[in-house]
Protein backbone atom coordinates (compact mmCIF):
# COMPACT_ATOMS: atom_id res chain seq x y z
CA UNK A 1 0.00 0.00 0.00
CA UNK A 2 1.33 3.32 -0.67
CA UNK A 3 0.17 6.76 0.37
CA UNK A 4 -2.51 5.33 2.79
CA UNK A 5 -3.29 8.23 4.86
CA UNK A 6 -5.72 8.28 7.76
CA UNK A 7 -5.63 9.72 11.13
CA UNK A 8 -8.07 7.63 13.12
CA UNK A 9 -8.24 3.74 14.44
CA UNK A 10 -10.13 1.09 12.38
CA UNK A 11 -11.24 -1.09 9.96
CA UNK A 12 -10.05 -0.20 5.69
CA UNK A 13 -11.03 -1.83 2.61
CA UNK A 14 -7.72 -1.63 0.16
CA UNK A 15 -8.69 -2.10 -3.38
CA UNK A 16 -5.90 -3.14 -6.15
CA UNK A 17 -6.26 -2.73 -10.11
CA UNK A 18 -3.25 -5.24 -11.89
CA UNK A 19 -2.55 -4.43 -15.01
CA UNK A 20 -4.99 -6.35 -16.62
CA UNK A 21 -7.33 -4.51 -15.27
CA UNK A 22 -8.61 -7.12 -12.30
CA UNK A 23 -9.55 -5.44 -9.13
CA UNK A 24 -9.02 -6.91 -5.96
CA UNK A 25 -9.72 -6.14 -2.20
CA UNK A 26 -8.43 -6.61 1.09
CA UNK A 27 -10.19 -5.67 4.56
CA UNK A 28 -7.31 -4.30 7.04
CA UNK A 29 -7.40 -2.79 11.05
CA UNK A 30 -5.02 -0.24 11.69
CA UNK A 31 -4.32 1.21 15.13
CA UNK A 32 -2.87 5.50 15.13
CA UNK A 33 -1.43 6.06 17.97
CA UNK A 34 -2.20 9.52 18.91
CA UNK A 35 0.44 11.67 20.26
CA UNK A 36 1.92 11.63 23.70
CA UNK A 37 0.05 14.04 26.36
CA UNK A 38 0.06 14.70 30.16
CA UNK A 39 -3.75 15.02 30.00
CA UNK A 40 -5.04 13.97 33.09
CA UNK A 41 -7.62 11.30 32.97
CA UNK A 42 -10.16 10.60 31.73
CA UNK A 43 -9.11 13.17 28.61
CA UNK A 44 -8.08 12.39 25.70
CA UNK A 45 -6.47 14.46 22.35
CA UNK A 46 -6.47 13.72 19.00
CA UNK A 47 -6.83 15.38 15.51
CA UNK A 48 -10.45 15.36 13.77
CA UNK A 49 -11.00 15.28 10.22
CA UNK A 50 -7.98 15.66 7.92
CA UNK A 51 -6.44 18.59 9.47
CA UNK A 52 -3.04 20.18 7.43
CA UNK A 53 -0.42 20.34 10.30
CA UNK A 54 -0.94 18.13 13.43
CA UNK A 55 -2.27 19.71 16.39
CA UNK A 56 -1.43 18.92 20.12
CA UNK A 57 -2.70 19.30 23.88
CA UNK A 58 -1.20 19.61 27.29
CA UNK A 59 -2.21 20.22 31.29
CA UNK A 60 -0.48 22.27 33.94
CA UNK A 61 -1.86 23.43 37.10
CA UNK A 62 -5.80 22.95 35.78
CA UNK A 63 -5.51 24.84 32.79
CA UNK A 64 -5.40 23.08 28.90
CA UNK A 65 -3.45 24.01 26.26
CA UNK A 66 -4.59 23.54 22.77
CA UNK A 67 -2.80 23.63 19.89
CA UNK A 68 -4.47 23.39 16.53
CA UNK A 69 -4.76 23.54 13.09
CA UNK A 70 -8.08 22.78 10.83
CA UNK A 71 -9.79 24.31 8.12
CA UNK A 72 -13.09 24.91 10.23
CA UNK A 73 -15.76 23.09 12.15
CA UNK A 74 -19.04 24.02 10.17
CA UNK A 75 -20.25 22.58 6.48
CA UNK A 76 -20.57 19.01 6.31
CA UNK A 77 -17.21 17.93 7.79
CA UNK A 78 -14.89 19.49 10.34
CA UNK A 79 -11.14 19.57 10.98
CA UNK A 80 -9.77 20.38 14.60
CA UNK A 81 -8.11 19.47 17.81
CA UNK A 82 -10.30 17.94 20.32
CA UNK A 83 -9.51 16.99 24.17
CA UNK A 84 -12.48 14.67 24.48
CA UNK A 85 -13.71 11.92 27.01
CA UNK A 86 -16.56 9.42 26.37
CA UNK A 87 -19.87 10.30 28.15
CA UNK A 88 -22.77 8.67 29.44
CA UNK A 89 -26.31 10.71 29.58
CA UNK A 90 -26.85 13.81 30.50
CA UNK A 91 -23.96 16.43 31.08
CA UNK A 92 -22.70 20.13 31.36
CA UNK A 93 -19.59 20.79 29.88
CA UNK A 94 -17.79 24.23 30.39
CA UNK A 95 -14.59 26.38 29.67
CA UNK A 96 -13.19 29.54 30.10
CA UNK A 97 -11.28 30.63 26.91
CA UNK A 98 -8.50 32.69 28.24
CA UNK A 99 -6.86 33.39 24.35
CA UNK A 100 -7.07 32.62 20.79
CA UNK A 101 -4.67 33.52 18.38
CA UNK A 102 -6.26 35.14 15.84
CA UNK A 103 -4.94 32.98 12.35
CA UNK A 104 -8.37 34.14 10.36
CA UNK A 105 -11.37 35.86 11.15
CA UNK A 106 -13.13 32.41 12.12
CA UNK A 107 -11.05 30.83 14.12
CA UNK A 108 -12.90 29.14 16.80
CA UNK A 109 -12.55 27.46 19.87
CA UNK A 110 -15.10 26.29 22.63
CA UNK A 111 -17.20 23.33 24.03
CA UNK A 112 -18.82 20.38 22.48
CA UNK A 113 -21.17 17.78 22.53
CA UNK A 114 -20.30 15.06 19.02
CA UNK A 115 -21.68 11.61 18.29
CA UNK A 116 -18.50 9.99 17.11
CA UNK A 117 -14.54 10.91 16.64
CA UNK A 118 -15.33 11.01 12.44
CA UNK A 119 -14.81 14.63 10.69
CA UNK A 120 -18.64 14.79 9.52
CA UNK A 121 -20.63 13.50 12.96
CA UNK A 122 -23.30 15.22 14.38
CA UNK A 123 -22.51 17.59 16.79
CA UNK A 124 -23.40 20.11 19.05
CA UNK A 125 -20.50 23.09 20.02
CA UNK A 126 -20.87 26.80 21.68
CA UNK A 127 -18.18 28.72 20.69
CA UNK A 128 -15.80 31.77 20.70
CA UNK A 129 -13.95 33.70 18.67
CA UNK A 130 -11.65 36.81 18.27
CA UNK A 131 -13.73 38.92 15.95
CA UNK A 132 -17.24 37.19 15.90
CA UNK A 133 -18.50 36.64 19.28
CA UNK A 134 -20.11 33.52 20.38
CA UNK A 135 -22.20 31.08 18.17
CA UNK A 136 -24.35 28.04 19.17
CA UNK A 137 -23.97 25.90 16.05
CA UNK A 138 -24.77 22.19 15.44
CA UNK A 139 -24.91 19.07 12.63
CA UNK A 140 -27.89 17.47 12.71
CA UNK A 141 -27.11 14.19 10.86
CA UNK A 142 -23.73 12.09 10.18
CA UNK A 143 -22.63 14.19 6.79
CA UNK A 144 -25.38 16.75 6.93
CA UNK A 145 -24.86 20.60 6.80
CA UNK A 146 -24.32 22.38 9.69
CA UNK A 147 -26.51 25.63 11.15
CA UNK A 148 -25.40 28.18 13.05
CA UNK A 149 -28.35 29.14 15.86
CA UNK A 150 -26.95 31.66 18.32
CA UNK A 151 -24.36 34.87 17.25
CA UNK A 152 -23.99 37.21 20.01
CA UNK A 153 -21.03 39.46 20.56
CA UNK A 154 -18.38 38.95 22.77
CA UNK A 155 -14.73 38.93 23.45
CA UNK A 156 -12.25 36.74 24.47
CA UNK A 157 -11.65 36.02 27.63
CA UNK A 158 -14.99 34.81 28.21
CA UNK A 159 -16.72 31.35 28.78
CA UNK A 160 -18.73 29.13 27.10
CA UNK A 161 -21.03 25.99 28.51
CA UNK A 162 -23.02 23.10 26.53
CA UNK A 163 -25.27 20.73 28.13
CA UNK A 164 -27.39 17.60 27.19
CA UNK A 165 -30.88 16.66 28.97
CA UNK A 166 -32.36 14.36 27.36
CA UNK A 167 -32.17 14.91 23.75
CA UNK A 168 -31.62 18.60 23.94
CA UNK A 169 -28.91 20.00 23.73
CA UNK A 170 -28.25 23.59 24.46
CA UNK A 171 -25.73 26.50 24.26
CA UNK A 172 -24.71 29.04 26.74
CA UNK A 173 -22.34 31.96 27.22
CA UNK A 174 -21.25 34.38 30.00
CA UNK A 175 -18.68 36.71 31.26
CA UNK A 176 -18.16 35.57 34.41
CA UNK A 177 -18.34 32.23 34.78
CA UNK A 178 -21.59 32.55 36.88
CA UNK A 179 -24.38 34.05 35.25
CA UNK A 180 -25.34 32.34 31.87
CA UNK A 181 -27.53 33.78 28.87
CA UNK A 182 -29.03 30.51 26.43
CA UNK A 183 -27.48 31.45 23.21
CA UNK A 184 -29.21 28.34 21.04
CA UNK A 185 -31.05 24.81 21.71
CA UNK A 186 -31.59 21.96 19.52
CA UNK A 187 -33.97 18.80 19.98
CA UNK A 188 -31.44 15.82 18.13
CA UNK A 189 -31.14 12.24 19.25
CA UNK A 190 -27.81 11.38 19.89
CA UNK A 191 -27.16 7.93 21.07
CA UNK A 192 -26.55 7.25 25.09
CA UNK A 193 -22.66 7.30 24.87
CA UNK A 194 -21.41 10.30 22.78
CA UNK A 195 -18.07 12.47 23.51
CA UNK A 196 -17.64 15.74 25.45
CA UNK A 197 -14.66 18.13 25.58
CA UNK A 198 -13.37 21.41 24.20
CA UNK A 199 -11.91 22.11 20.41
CA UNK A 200 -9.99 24.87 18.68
CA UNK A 201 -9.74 25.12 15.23
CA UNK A 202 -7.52 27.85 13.34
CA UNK A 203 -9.64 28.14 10.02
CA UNK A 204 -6.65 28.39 7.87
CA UNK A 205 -5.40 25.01 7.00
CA UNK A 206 -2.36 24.37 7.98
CA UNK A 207 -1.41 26.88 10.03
CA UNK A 208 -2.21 26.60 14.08
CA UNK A 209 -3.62 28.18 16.02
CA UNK A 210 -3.42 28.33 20.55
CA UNK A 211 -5.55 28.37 23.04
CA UNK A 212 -4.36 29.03 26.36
């Protein structure tokens, strides 16, 4: 096999055309082994969606560091970093994003709520970013487009909280880390175990972007 690229664990179909034109296939498993981190447990890091430069994560003293590339997380497929554990039922996930360097005018980082570790899941996020506030956005369906169901303005530092009753998921923002303003909701049925954790993308392929 040559030029086989993927970035995440499982099971491949190679297919084979001889020169006299016969086509053959061959199931394979393949195991990536993600980067090294000092994530504390249960987290876990790893690249979604065929991002251009390979992004990265650490922990010190309670606060993550995020490192990533991507070309967004929006359309029908999404490339970013993601510092993810696997969840059970309902949950609140929230962050503070301290800083975001600003690679594009979209470059986003925040909190989210995804069905699988594939680039075009469904998905749930509420967001920040340098020069367009806060967005609730979400994917409705594996490979579906993606709607964006919140913009307010805001600045960063600020914080940013997603949470799942049920099946609905909802979107939240605030200044202070104590009083919260609903920025979107959605009604989607996501199975019982889904991931939670925080992404950054940088919006411009390639190049990466931090969150600190």
């Amino acid at each position: 096999l040559n030029n086989v690229q993927v970035n995440q664990s499982g099971s491949y179909t190679a297919t084979h055309t001889n020169a006299s034109g016969c086509v053959s296939t061959q199931m394979f498993s393949l195991t990536v082994n993600q980067q090294p981190s000092n994530l504390p447990s249960p987290w876990q890091t790893a690249d979604v969606g065929s991002v251009g430069a390979t992004g990265s994560a650490s922990h010190s003293s309670g606060t993550f560091t995020v490192n990533a590339s991507g070309s967004d997380v929006f359309d029908f497929a999404d490339e970013f970093r993601f510092v993810y554990q696997p969840f059970n039922g309902n949950v609140t996930v929230t962050a503070r994003v301290p800083s975001l360097t600003n690679t594009n005018a979209w470059p986003k980082a925040g909190v989210m709520i995804r069905e699988s570790l594939n680039g075009n899941s469904s998905n749930a996020a509420m967001l920040l970013t340098p020069s367009n506030g806060f967005n609730f956005q979400y994917r409705n369906g594996t490979g579906a487009g993606s709607t964006a169901a919140g913009n307010a303005s805001g600045s960063i530092p600020n914080w940013v909280r997603i949470t799942r009753s049920g099946n609905t998921l909802t979107g939240l923002r605030s200044t202070n880390g104590t009083t919260w303003t609903q920025r979107g909701s959605v009604t989607k049925s996501l199975p019982s175990n889904a991931y939670i954790g925080f992404f950054a993308t940088s919006h411009n392929d390639g190049v990466r972007t931090d969150v600190d």
